[in-house]
C-alpha atoms as a PDB file:
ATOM      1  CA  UNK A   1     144.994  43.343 208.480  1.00  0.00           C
ATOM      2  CA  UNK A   2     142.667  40.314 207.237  1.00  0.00           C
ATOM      3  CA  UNK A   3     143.338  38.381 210.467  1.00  0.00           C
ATOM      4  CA  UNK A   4     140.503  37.272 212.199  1.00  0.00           C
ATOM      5  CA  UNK A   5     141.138  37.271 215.534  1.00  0.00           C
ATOM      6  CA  UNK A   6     143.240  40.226 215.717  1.00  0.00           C
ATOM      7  CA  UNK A   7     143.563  42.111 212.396  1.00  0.00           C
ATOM      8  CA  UNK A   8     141.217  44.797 211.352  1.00  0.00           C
ATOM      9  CA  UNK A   9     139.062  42.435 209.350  1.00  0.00           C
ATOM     10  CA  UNK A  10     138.285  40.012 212.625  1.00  0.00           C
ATOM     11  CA  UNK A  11     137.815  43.310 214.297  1.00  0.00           C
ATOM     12  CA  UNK A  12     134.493  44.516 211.499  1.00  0.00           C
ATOM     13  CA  UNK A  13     133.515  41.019 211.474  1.00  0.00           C
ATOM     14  CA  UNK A  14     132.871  41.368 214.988  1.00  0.00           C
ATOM     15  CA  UNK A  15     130.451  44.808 214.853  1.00  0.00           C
ATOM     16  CA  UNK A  16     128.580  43.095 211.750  1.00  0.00           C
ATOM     17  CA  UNK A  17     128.589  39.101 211.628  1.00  0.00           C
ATOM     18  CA  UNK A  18     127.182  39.316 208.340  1.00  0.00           C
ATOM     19  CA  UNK A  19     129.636  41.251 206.183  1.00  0.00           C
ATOM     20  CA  UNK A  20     131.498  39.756 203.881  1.00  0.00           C
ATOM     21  CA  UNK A  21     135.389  40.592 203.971  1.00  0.00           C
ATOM     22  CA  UNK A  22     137.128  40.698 200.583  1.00  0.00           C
ATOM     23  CA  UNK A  23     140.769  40.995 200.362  1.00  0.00           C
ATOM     24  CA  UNK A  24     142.741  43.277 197.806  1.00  0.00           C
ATOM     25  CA  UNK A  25     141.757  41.669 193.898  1.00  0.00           C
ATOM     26  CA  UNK A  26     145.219  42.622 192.975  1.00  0.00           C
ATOM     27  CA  UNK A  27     147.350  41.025 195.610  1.00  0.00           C
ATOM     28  CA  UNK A  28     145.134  38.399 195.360  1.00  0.00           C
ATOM     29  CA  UNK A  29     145.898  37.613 191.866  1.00  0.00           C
ATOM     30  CA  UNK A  30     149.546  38.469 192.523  1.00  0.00           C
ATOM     31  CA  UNK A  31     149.416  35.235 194.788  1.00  0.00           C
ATOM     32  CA  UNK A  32     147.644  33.073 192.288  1.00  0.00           C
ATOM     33  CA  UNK A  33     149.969  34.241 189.636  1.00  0.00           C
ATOM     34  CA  UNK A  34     153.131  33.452 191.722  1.00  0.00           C
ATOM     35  CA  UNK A  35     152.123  30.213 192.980  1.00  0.00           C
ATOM     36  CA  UNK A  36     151.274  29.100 188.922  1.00  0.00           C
ATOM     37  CA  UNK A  37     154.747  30.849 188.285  1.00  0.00           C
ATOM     38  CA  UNK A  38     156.230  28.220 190.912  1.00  0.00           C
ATOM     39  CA  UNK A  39     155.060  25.194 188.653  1.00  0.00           C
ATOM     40  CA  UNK A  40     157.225  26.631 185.507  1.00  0.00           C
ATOM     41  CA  UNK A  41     160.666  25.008 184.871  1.00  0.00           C
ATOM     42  CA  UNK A  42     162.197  28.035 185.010  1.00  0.00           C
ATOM     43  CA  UNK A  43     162.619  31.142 187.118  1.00  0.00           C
ATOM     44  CA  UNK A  44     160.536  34.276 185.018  1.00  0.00           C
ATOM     45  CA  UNK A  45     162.648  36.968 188.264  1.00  0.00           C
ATOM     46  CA  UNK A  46     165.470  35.118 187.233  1.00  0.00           C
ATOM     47  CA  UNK A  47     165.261  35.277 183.396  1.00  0.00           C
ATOM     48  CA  UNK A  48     163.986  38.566 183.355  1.00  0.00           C
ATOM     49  CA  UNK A  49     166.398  40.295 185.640  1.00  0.00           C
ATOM     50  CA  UNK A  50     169.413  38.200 183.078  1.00  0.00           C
ATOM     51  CA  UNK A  51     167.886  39.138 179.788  1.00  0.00           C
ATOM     52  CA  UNK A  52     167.471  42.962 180.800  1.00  0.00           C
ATOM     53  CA  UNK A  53     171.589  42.938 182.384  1.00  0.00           C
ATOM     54  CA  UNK A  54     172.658  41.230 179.523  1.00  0.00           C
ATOM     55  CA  UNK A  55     171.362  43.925 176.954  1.00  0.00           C
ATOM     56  CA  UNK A  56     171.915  46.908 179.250  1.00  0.00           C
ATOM     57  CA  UNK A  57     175.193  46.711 179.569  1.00  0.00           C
ATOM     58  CA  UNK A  58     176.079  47.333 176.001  1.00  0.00           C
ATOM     59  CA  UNK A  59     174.986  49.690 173.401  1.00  0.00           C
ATOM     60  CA  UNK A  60     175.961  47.600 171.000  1.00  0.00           C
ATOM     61  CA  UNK A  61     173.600  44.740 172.293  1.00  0.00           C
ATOM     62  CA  UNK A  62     170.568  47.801 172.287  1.00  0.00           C
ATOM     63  CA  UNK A  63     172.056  48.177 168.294  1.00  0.00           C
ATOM     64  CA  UNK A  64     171.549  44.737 167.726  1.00  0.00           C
ATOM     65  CA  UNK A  65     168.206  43.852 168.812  1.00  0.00           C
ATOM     66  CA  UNK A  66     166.623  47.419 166.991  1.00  0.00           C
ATOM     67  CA  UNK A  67     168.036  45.485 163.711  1.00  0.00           C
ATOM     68  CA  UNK A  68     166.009  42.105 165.199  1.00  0.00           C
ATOM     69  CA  UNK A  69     163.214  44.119 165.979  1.00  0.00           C
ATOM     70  CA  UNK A  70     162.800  46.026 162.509  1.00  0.00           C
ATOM     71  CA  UNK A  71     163.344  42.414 160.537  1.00  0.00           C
ATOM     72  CA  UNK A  72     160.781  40.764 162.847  1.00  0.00           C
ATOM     73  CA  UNK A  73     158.379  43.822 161.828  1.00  0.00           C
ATOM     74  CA  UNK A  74     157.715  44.451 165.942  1.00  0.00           C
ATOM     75  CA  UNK A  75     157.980  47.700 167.671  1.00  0.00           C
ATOM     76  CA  UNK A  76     161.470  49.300 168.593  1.00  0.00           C
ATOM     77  CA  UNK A  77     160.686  48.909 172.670  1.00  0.00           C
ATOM     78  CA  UNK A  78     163.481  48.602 175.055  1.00  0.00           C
ATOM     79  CA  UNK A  79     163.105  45.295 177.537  1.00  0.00           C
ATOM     80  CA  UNK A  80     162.131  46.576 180.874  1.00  0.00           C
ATOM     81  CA  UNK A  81     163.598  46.172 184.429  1.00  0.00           C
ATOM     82  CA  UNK A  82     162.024  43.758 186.116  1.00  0.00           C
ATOM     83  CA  UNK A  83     162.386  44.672 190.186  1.00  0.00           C
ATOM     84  CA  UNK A  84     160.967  42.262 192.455  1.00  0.00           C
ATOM     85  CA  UNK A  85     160.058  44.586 195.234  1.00  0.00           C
ATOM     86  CA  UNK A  86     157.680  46.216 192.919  1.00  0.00           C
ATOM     87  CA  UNK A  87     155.211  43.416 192.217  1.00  0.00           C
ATOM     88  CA  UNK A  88     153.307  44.748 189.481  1.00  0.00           C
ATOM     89  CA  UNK A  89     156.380  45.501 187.170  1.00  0.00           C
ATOM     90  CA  UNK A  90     156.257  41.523 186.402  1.00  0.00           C
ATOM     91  CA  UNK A  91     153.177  42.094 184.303  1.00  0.00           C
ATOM     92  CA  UNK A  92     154.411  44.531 182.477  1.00  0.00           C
ATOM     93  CA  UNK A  93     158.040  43.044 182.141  1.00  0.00           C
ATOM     94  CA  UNK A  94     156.210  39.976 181.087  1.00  0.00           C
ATOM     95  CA  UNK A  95     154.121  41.346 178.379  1.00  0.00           C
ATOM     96  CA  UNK A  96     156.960  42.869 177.038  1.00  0.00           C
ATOM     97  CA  UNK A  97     158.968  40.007 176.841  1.00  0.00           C
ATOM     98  CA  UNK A  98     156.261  38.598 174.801  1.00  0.00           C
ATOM     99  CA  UNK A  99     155.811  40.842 172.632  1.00  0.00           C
ATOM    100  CA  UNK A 100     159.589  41.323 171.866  1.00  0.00           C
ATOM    101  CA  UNK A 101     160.163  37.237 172.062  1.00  0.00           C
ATOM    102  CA  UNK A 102     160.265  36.657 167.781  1.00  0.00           C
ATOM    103  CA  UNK A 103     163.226  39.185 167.818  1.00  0.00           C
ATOM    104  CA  UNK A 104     164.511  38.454 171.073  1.00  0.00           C
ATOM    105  CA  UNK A 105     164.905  34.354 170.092  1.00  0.00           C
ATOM    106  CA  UNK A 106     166.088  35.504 166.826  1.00  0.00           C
ATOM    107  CA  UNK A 107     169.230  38.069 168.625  1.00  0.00           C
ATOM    108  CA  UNK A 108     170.425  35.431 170.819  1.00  0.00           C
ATOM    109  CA  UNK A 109     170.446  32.703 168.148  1.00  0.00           C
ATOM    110  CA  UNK A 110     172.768  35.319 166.227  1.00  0.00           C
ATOM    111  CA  UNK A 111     174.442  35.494 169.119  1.00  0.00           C
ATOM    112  CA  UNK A 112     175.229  31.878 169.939  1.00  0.00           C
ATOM    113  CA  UNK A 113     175.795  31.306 166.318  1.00  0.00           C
ATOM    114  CA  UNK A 114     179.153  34.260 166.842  1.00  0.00           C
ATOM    115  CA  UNK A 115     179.939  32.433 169.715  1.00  0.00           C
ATOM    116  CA  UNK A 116     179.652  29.011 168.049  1.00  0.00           C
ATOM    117  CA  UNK A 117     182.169  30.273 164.936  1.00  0.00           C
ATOM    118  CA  UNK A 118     185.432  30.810 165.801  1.00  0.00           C
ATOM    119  CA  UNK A 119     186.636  34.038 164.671  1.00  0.00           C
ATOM    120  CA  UNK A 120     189.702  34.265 162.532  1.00  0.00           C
END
């Protein structure tokens, strides 16, 4: 569509030299964002999509973080689904993530820490 020979924004420039074409503000900072997101050392699709697995397959887990959660004084919200066909989910998935990330460093330290003990 913003092609300018053949798409549909070529085609307007065409009629009326002196408009100005402007593509979509969202996608456009979709693109920005994803090409920063590039630079990171780690995968944010990738951690999200393990973080929200990891938790949703167990109750238990769910049981576990509400304690985390209520210690860490931060609101009881579940970790969203990150789905990378629907490209504005990151940003939410994101700022949840932050929001939850005292409690959420806190459950998986308790969690290695299990791991780390043998049990007896």
């Amino acid at each position: 569509m913003q092609g300018a020979g053949k798409g549909v924004a070529g085609y307007i420039k065409k009629q009326n030299p002196s408009i100005y074409i402007l593509g979509c503000p969202c996608h456009l900072m979709h693109i920005a964002a994803e090409r920063a997101a590039k630079e990171l050392p780690l995968d944010l699709h990738d951690v999200l999509t393990k973080i929200w697995y990891y938790l949703d397959k167990s109750s238990n887990r769910h049981q576990d973080l509400k304690k985390f959660q209520v210690l860490c004084d931060v609101s009881t919200h579940k970790i969203l689904k990150h789905v990378s066909t629907r490209w504005l989910s990151l940003g939410l998935c994101l700022t949840r993530l932050l929001e939850q990330w005292g409690p959420l460093r806190k459950y998986f330290e308790d969690e290695y820490q299990k791991k780390k003990i043998p049990s007896q």
